[in-house]
C-alpha atoms as a PDB file:
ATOM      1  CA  UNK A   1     174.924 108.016 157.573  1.00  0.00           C
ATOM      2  CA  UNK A   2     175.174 106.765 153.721  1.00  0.00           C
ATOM      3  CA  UNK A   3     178.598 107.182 152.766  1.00  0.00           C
ATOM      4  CA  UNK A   4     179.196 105.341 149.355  1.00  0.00           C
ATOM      5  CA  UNK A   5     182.762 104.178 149.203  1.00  0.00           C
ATOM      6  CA  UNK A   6     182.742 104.381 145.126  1.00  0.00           C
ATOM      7  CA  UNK A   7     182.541 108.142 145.473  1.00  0.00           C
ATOM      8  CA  UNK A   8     184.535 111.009 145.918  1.00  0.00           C
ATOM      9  CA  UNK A   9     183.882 113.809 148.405  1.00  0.00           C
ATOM     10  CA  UNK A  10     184.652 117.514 149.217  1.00  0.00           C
ATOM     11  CA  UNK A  11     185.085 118.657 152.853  1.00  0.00           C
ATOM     12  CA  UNK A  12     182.379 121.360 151.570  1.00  0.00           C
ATOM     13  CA  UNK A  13     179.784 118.018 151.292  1.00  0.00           C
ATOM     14  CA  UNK A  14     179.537 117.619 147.463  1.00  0.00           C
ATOM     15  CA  UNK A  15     180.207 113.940 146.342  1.00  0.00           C
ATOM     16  CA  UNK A  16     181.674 112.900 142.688  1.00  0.00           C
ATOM     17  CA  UNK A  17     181.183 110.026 140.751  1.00  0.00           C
ATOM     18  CA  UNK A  18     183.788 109.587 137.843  1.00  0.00           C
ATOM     19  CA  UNK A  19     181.486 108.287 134.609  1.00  0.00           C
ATOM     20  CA  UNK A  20     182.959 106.022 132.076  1.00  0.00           C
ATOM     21  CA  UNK A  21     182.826 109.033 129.225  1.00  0.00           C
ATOM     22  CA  UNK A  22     185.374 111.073 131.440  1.00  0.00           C
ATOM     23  CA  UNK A  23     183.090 113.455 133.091  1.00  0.00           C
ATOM     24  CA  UNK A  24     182.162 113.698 137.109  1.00  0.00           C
ATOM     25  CA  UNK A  25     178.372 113.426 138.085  1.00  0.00           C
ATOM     26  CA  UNK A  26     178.222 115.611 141.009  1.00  0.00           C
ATOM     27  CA  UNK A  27     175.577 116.043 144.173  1.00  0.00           C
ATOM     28  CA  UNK A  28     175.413 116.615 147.816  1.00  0.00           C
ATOM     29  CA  UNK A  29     175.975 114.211 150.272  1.00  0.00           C
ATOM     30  CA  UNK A  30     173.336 112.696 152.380  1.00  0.00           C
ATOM     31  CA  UNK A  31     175.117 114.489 155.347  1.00  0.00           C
ATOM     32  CA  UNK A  32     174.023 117.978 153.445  1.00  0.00           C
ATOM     33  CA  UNK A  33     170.948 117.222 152.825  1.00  0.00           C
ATOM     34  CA  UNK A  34     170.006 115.811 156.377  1.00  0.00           C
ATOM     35  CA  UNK A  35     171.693 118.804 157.895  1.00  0.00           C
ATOM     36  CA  UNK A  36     169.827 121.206 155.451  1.00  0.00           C
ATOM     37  CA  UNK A  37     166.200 119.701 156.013  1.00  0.00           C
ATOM     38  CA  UNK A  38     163.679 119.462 152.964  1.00  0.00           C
ATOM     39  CA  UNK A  39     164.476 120.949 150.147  1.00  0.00           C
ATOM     40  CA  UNK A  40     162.536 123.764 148.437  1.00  0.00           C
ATOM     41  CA  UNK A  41     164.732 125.300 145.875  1.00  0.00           C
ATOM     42  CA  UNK A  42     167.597 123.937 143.660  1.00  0.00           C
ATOM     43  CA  UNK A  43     169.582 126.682 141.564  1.00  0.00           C
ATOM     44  CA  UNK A  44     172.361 124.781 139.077  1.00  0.00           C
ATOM     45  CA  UNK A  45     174.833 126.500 136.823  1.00  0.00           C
ATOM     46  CA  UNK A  46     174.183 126.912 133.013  1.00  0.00           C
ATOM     47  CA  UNK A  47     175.533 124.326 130.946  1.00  0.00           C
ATOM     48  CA  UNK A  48     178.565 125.429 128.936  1.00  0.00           C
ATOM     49  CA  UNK A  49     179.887 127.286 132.055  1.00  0.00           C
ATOM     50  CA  UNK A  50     183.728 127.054 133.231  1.00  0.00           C
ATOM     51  CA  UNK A  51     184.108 126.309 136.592  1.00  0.00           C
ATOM     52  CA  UNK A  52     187.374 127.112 138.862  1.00  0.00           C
ATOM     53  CA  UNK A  53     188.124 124.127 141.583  1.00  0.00           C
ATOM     54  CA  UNK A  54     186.398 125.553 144.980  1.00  0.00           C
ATOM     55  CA  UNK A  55     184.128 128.225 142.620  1.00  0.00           C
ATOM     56  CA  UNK A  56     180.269 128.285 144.120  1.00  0.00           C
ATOM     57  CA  UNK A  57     177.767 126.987 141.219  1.00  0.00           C
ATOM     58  CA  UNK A  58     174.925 126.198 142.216  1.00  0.00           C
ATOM     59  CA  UNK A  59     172.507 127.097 145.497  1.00  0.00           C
ATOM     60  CA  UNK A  60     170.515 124.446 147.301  1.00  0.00           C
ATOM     61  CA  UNK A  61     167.652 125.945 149.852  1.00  0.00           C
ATOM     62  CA  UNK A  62     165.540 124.718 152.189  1.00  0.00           C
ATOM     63  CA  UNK A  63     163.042 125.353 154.848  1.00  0.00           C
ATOM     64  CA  UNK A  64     166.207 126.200 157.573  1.00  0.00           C
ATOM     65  CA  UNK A  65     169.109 127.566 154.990  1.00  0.00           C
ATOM     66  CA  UNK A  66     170.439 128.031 151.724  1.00  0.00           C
ATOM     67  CA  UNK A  67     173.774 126.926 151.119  1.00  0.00           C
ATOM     68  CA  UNK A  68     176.168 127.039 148.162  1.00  0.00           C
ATOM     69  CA  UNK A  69     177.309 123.964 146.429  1.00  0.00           C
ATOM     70  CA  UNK A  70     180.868 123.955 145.197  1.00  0.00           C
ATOM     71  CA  UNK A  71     182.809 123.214 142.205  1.00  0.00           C
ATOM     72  CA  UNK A  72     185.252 119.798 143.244  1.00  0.00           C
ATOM     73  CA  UNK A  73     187.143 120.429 140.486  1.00  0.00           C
ATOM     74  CA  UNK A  74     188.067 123.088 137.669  1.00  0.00           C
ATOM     75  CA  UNK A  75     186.042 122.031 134.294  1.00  0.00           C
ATOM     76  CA  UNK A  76     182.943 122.728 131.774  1.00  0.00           C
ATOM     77  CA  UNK A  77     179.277 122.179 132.891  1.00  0.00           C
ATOM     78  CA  UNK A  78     177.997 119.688 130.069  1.00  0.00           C
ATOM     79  CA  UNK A  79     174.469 118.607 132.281  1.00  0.00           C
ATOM     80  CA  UNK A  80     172.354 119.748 134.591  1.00  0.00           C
ATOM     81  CA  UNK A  81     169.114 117.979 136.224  1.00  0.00           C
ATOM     82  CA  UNK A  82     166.559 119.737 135.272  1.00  0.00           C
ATOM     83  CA  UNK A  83     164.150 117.371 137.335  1.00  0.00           C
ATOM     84  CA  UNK A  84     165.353 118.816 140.668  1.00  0.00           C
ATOM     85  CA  UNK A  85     163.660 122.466 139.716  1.00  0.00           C
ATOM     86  CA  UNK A  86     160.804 121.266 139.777  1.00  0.00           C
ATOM     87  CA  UNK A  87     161.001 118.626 142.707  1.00  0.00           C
ATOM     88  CA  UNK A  88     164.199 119.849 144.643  1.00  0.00           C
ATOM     89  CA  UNK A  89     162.827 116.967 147.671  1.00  0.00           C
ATOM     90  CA  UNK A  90     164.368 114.553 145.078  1.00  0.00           C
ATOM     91  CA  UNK A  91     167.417 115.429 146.719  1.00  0.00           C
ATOM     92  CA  UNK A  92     166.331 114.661 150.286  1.00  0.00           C
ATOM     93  CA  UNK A  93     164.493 111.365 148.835  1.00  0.00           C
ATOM     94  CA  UNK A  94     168.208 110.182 147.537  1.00  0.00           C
ATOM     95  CA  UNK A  95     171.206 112.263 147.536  1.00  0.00           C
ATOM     96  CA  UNK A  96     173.250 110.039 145.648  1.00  0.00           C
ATOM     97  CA  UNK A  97     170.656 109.515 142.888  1.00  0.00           C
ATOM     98  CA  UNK A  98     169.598 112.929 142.658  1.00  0.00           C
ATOM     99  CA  UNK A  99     172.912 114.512 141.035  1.00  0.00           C
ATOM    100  CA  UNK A 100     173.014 118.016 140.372  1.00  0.00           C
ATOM    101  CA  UNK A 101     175.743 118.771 137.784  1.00  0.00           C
ATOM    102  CA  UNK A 102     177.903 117.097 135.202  1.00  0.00           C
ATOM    103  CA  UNK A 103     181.164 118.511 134.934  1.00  0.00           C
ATOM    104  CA  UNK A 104     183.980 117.477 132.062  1.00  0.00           C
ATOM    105  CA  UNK A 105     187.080 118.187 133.869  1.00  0.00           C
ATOM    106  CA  UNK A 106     190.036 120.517 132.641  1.00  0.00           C
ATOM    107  CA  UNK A 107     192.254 118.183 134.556  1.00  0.00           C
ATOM    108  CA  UNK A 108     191.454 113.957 134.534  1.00  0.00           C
ATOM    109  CA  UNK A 109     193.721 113.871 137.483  1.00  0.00           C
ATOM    110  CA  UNK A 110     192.336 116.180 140.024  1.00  0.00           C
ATOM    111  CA  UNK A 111     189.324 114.189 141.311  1.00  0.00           C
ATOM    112  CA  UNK A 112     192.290 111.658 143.299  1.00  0.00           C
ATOM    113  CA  UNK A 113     193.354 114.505 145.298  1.00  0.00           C
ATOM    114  CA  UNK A 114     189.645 114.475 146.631  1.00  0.00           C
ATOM    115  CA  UNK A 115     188.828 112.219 149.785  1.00  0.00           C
ATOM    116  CA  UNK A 116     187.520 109.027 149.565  1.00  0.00           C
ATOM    117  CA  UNK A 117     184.430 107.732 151.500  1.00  0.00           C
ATOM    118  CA  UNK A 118     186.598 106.634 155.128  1.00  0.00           C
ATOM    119  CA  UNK A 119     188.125 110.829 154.909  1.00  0.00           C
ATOM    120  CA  UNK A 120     184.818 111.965 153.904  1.00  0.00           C
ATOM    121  CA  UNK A 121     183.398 109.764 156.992  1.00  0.00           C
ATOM    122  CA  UNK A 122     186.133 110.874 159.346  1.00  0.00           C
ATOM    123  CA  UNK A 123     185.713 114.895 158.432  1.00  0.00           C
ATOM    124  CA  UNK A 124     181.599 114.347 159.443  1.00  0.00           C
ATOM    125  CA  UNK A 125     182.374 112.662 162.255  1.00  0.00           C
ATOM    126  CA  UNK A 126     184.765 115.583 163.554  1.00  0.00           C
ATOM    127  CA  UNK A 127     181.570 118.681 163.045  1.00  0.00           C
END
């Protein structure tokens, strides 16, 4: 399993990567993915929306199951990637290329409270 260690994680499978301009670039974990199969559909929120910490925002489907993907932190949407509506697989290809969201957060601080890639391991390794 491909568990960056430069990343930050969710127990709810989205990763974050904290960019140099002060936003988070946010996906789903190659444990997601795998678990969810190929991916057929990718539904991400509108940019300019506020997001509450834990708030569902975007919908990734595939063949088996569609499963929401969750805010890791309160903030503003300020990107999306548009690629994956057209080619949601991109996903499956890569999961930590093929972001989802990009998310300015309300509060810099919040993404240390997340778990880093040995918790993230640890809470996969106890499904």
């Amino acid at each position: 399993m491909n568990v960056p260690v430069d990343l930050k994680y969710t127990e709810s499978h989205e990763w974050i990567r904290s960019d140099a301009d002060g936003t988070l670039t946010i996906g789903i974990t190659d444990h997601a993915q795998e678990a969810l199969g190929d991916l057929v559909f990718v539904e991400l929120p509108a940019v300019g929306r506020t997001l509450r910490a834990g708030e569902a925002c975007a919908v990734v489907e595939s063949v088996k199951a569609a499963s929401d993907v969750y805010a890791p932190v309160a903030g503003e949407v300020v990107a999306i990637n548009e690629a994956l509506t057209s080619a949601p697989e991109k996903v499956n290809e890569d999961a930590y290329a093929a972001w989802l969201f990009r998310l300015r957060p309300t509060d810099s601080t919040a993404v240390a409270g997340l778990l880093d890639g040995a918790a993230y391991t640890k809470t996969i390794a106890d499904e």
